[in-house]
PDB file of N, CA and C in Angstrom:
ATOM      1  N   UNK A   1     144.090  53.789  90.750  1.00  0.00           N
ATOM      2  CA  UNK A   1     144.654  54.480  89.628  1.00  0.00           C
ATOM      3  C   UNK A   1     143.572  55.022  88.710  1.00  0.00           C
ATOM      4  N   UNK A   2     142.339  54.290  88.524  1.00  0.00           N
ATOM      5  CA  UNK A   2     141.635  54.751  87.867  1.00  0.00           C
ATOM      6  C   UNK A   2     140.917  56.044  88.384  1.00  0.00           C
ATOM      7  N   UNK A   3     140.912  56.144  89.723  1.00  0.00           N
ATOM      8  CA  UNK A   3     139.814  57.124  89.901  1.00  0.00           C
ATOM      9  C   UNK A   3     140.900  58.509  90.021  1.00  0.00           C
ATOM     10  N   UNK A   4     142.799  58.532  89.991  1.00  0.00           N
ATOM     11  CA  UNK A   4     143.472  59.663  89.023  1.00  0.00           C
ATOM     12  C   UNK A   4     143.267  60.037  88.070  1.00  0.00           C
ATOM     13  N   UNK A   5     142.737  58.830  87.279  1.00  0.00           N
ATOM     14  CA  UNK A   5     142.668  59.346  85.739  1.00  0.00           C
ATOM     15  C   UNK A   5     141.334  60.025  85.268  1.00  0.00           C
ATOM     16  N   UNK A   6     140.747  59.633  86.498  1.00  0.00           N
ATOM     17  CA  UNK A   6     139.268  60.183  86.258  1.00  0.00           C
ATOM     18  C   UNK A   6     139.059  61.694  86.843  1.00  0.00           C
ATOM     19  N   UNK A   7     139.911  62.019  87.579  1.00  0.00           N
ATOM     20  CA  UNK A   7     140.000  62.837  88.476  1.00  0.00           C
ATOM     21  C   UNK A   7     140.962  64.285  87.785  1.00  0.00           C
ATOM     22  N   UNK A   8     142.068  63.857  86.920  1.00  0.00           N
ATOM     23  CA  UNK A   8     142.522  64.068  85.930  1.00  0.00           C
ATOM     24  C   UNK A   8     141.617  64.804  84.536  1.00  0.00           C
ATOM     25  N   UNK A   9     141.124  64.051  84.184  1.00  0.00           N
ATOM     26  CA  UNK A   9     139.902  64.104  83.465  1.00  0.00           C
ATOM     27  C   UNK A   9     138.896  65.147  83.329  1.00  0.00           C
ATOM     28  N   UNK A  10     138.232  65.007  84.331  1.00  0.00           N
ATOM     29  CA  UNK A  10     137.619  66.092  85.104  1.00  0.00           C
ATOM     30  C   UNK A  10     138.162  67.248  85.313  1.00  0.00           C
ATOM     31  N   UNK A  11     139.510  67.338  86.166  1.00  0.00           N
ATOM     32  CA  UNK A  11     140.150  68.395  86.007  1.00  0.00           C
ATOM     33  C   UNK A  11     140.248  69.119  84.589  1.00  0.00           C
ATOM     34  N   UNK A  12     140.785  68.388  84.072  1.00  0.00           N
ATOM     35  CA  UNK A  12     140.748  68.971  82.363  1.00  0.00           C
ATOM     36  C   UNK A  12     140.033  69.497  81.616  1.00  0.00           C
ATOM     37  N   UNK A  13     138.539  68.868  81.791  1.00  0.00           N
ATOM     38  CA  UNK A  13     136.845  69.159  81.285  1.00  0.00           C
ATOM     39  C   UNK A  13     137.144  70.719  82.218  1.00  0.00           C
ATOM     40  N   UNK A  14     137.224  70.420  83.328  1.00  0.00           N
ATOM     41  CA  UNK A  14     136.757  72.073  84.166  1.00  0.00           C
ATOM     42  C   UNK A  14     137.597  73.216  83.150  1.00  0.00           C
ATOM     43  N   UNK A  15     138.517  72.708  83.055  1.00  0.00           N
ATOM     44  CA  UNK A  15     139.319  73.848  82.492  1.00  0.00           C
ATOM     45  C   UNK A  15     139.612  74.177  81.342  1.00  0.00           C
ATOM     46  N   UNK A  16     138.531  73.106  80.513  1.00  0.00           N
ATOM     47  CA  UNK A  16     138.742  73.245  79.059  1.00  0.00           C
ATOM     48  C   UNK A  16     136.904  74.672  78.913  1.00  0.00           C
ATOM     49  N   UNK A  17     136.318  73.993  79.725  1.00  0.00           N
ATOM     50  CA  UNK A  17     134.398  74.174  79.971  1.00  0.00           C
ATOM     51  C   UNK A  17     135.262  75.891  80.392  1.00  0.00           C
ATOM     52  N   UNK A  18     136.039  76.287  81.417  1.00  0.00           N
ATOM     53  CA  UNK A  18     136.071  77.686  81.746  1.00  0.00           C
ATOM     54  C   UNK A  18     136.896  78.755  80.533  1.00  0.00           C
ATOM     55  N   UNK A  19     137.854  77.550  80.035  1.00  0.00           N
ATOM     56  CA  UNK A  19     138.162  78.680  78.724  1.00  0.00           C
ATOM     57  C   UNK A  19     137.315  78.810  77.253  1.00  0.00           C
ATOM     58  N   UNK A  20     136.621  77.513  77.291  1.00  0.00           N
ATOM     59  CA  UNK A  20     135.105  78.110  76.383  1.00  0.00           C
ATOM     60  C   UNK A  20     134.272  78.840  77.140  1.00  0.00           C
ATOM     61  N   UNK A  21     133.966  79.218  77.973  1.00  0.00           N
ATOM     62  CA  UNK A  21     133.103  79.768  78.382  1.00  0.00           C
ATOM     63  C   UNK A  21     133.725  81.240  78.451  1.00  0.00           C
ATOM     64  N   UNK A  22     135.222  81.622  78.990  1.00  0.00           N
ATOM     65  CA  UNK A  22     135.709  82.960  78.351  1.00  0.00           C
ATOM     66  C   UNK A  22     135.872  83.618  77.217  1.00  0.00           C
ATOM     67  N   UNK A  23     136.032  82.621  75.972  1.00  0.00           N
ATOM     68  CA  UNK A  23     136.180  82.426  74.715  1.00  0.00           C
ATOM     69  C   UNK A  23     134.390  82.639  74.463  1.00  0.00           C
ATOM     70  N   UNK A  24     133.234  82.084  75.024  1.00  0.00           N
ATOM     71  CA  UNK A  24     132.068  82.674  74.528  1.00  0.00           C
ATOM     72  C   UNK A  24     131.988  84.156  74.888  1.00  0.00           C
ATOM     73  N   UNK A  25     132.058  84.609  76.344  1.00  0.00           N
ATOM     74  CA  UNK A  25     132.439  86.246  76.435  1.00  0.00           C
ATOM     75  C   UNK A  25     132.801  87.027  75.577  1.00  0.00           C
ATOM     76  N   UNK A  26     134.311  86.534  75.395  1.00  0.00           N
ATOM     77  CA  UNK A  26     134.938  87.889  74.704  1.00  0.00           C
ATOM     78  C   UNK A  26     133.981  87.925  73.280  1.00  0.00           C
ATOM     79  N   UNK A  27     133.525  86.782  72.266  1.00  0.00           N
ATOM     80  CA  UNK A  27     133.123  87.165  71.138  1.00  0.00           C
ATOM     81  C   UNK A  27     131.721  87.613  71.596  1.00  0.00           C
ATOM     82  N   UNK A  28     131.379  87.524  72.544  1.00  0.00           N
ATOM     83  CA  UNK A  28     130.096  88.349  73.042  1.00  0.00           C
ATOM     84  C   UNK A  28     130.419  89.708  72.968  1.00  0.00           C
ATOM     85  N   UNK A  29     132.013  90.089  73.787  1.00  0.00           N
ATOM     86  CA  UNK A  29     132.217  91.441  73.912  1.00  0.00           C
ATOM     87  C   UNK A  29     132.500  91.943  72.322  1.00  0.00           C
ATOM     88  N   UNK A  30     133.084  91.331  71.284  1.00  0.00           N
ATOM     89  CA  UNK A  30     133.746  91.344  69.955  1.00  0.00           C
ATOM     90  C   UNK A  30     132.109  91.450  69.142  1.00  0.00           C
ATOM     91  N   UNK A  31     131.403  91.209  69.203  1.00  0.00           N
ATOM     92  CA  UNK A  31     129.990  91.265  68.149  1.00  0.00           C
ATOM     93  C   UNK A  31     129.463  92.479  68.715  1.00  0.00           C
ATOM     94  N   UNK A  32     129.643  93.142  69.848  1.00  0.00           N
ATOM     95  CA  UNK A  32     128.781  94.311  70.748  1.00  0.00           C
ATOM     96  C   UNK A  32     130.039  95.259  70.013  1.00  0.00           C
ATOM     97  N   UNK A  33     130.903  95.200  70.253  1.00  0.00           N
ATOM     98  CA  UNK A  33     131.706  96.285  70.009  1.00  0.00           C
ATOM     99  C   UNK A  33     132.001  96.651  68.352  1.00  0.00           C
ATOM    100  N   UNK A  34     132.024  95.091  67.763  1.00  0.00           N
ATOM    101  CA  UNK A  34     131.411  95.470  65.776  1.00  0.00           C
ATOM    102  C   UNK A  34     130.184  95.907  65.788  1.00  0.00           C
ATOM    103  N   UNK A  35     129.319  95.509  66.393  1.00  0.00           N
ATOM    104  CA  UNK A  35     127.893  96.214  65.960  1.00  0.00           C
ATOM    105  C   UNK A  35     128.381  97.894  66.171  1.00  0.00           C
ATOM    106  N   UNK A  36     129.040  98.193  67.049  1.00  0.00           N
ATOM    107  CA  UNK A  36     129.198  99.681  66.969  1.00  0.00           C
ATOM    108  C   UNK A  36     129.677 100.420  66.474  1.00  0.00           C
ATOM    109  N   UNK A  37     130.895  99.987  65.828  1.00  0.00           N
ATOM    110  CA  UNK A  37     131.769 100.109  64.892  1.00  0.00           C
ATOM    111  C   UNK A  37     130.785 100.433  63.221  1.00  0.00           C
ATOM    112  N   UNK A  38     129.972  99.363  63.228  1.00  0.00           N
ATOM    113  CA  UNK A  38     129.271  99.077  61.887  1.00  0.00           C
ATOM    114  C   UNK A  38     128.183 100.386  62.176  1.00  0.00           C
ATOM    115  N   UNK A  39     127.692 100.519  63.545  1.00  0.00           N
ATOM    116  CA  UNK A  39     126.831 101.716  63.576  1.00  0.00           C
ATOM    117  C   UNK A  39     127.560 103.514  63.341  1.00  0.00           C
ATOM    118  N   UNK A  40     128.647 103.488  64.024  1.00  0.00           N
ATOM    119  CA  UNK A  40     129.538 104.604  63.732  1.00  0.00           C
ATOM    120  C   UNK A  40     129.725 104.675  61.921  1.00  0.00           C
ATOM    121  N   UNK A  41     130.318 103.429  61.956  1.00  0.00           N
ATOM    122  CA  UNK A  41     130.364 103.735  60.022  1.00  0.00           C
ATOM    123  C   UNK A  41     129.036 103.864  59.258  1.00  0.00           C
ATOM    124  N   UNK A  42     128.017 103.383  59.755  1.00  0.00           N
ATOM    125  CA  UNK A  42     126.390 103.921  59.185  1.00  0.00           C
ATOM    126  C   UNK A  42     126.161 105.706  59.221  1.00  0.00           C
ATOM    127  N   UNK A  43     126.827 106.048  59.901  1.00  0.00           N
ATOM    128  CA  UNK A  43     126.292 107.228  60.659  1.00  0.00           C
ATOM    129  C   UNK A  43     127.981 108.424  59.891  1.00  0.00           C
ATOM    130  N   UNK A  44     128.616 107.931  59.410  1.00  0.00           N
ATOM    131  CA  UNK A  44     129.815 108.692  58.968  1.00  0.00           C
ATOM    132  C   UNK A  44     129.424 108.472  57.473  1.00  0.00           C
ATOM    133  N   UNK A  45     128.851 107.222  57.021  1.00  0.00           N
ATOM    134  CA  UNK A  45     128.370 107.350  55.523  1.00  0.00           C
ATOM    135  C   UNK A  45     126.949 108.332  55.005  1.00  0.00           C
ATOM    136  N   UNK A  46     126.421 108.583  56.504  1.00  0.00           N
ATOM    137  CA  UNK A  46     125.393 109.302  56.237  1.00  0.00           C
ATOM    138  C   UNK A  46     125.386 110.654  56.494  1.00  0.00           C
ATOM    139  N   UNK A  47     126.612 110.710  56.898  1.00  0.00           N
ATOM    140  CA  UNK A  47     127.030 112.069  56.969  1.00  0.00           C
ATOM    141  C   UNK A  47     127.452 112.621  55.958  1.00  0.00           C
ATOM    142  N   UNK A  48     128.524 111.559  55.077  1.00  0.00           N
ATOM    143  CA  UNK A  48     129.429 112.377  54.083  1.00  0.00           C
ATOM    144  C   UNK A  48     128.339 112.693  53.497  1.00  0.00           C
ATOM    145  N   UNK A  49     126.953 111.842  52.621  1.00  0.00           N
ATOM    146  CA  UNK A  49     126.010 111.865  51.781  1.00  0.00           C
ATOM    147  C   UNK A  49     125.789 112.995  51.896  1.00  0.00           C
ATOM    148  N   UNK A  50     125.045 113.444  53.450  1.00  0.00           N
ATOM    149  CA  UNK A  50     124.354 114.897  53.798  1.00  0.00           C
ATOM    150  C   UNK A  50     125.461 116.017  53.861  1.00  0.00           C
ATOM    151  N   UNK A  51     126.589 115.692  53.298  1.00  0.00           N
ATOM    152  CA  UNK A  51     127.582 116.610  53.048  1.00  0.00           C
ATOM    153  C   UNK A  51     127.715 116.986  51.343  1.00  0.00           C
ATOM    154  N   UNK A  52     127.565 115.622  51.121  1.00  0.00           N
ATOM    155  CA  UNK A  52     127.649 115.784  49.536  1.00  0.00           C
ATOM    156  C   UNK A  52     126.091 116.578  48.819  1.00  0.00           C
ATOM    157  N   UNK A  53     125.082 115.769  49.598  1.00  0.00           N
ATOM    158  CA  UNK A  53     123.494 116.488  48.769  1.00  0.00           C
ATOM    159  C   UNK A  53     123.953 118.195  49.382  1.00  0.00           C
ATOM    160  N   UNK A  54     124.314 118.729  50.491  1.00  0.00           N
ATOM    161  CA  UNK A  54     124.694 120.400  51.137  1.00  0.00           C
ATOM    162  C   UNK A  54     125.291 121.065  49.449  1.00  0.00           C
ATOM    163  N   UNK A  55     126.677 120.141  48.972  1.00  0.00           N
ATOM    164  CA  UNK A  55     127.591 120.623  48.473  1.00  0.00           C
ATOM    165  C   UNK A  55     126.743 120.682  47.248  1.00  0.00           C
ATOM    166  N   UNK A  56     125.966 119.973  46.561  1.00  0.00           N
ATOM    167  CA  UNK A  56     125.036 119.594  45.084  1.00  0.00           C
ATOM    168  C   UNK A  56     124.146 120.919  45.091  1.00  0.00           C
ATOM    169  N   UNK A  57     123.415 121.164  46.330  1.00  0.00           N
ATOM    170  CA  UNK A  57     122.878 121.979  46.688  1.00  0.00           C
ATOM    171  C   UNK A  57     123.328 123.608  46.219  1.00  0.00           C
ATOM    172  N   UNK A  58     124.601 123.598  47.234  1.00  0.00           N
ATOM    173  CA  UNK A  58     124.948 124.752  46.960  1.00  0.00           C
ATOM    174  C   UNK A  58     125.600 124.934  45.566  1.00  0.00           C
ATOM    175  N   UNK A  59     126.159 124.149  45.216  1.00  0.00           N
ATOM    176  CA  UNK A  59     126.669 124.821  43.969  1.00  0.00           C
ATOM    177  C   UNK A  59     125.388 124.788  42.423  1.00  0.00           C
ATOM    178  N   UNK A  60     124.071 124.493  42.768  1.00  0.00           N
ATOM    179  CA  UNK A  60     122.928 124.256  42.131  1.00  0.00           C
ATOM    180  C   UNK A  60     122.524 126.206  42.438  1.00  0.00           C
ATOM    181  N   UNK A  61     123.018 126.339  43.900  1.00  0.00           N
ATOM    182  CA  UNK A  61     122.075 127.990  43.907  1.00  0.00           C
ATOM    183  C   UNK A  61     123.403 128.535  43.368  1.00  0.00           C
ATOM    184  N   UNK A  62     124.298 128.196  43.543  1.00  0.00           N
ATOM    185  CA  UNK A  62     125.761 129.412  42.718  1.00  0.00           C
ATOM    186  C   UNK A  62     125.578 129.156  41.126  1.00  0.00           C
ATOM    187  N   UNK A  63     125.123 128.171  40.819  1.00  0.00           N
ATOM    188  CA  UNK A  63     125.196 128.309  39.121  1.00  0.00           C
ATOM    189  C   UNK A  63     123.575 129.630  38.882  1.00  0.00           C
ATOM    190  N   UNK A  64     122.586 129.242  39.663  1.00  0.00           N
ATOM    191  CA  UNK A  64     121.737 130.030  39.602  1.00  0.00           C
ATOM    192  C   UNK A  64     121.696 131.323  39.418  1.00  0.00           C
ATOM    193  N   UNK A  65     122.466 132.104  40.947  1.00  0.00           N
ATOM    194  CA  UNK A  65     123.581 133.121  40.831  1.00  0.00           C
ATOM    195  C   UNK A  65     124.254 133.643  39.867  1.00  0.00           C
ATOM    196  N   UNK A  66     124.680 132.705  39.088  1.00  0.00           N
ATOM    197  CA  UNK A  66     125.822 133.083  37.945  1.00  0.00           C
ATOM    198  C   UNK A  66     125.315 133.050  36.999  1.00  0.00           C
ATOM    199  N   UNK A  67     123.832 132.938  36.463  1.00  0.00           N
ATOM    200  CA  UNK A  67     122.832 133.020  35.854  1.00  0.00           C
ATOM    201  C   UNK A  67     122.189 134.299  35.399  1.00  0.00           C
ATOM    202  N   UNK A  68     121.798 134.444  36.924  1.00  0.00           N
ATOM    203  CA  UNK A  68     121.546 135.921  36.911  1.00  0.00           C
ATOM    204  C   UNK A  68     122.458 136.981  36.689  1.00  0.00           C
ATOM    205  N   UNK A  69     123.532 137.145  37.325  1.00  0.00           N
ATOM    206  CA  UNK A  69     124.254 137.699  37.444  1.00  0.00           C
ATOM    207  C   UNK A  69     125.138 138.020  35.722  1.00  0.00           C
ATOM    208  N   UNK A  70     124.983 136.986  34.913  1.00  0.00           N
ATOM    209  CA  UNK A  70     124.843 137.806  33.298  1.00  0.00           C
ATOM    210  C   UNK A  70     124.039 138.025  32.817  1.00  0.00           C
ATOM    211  N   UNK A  71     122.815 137.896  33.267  1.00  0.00           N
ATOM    212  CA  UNK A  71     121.590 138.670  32.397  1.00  0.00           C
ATOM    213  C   UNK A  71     121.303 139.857  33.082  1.00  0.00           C
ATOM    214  N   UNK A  72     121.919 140.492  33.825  1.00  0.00           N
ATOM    215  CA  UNK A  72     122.064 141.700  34.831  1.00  0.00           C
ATOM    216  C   UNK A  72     122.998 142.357  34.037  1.00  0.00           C
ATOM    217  N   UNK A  73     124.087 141.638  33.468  1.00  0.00           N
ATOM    218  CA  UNK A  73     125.404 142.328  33.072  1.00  0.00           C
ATOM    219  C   UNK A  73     125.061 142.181  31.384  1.00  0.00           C
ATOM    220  N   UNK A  74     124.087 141.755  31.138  1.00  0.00           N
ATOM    221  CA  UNK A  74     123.707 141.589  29.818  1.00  0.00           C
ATOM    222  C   UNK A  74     122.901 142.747  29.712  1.00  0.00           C
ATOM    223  N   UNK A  75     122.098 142.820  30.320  1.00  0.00           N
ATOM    224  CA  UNK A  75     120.804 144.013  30.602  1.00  0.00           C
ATOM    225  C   UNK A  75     121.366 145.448  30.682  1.00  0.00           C
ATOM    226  N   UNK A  76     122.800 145.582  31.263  1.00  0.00           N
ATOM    227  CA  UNK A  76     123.148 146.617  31.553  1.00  0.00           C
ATOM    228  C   UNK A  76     124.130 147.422  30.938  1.00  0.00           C
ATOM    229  N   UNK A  77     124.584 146.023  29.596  1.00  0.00           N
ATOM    230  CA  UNK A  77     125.476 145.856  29.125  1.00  0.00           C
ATOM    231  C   UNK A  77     126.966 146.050  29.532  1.00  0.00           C
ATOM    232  N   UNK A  78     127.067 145.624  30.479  1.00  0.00           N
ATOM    233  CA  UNK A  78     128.439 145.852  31.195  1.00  0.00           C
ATOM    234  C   UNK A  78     129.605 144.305  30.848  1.00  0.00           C
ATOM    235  N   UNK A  79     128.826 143.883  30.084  1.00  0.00           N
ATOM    236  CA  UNK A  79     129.728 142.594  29.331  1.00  0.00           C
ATOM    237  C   UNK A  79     130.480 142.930  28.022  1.00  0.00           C
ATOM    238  N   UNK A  80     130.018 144.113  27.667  1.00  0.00           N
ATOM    239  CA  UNK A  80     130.757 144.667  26.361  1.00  0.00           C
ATOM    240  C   UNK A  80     132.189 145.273  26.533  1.00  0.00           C
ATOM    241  N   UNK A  81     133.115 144.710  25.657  1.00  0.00           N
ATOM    242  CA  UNK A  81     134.508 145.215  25.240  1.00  0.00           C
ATOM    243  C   UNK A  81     134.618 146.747  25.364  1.00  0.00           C
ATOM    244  N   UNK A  82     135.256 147.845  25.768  1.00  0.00           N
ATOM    245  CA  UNK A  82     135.777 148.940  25.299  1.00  0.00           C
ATOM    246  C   UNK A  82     136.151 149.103  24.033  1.00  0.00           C
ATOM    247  N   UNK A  83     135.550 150.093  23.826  1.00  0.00           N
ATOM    248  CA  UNK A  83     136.409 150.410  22.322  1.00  0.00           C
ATOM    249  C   UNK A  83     137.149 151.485  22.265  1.00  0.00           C
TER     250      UNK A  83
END
């Protein structure tokens, strides 16, 4: 009887040892697949940024633009009322 229970036992260890050992996998597969996740979102935050410095940018040369564009209309006086 004892060497059922031992046998038993064993059985149990095997099959406890193979579902930790699937259970180490998958969070093997689960840390590979967040690291990528965390790399995609690195790479979408560094995008919007280089979307946002584009947008700072451009509207830095349109105020410039709109700068000139009344001291042209100042110069030419084409900013003056009708009378």
């Amino acid at each position: 009887m004892t060497a059922d229970i031992e046998s038993l036992v064993l059985e149990h260890l095997r099959h406890i040892r193979a579902r930790v050992d699937q259970i180490a996998e998958d969070v093997g597969e689960v840390k590979h697949r967040l690291s990528s996740l965390e790399f995609a979102a690195s790479r979408i935050r560094a995008d919007i940024a280089h979307g946002e410095e584009n947008s700072a940018r451009q509207q830095a040369a349109l105020d410039r633009l709109s700068e000139r564009v009344a001291r042209i209309e100042r110069r030419l006086e084409l900013n003056e009322a009708p009378h």
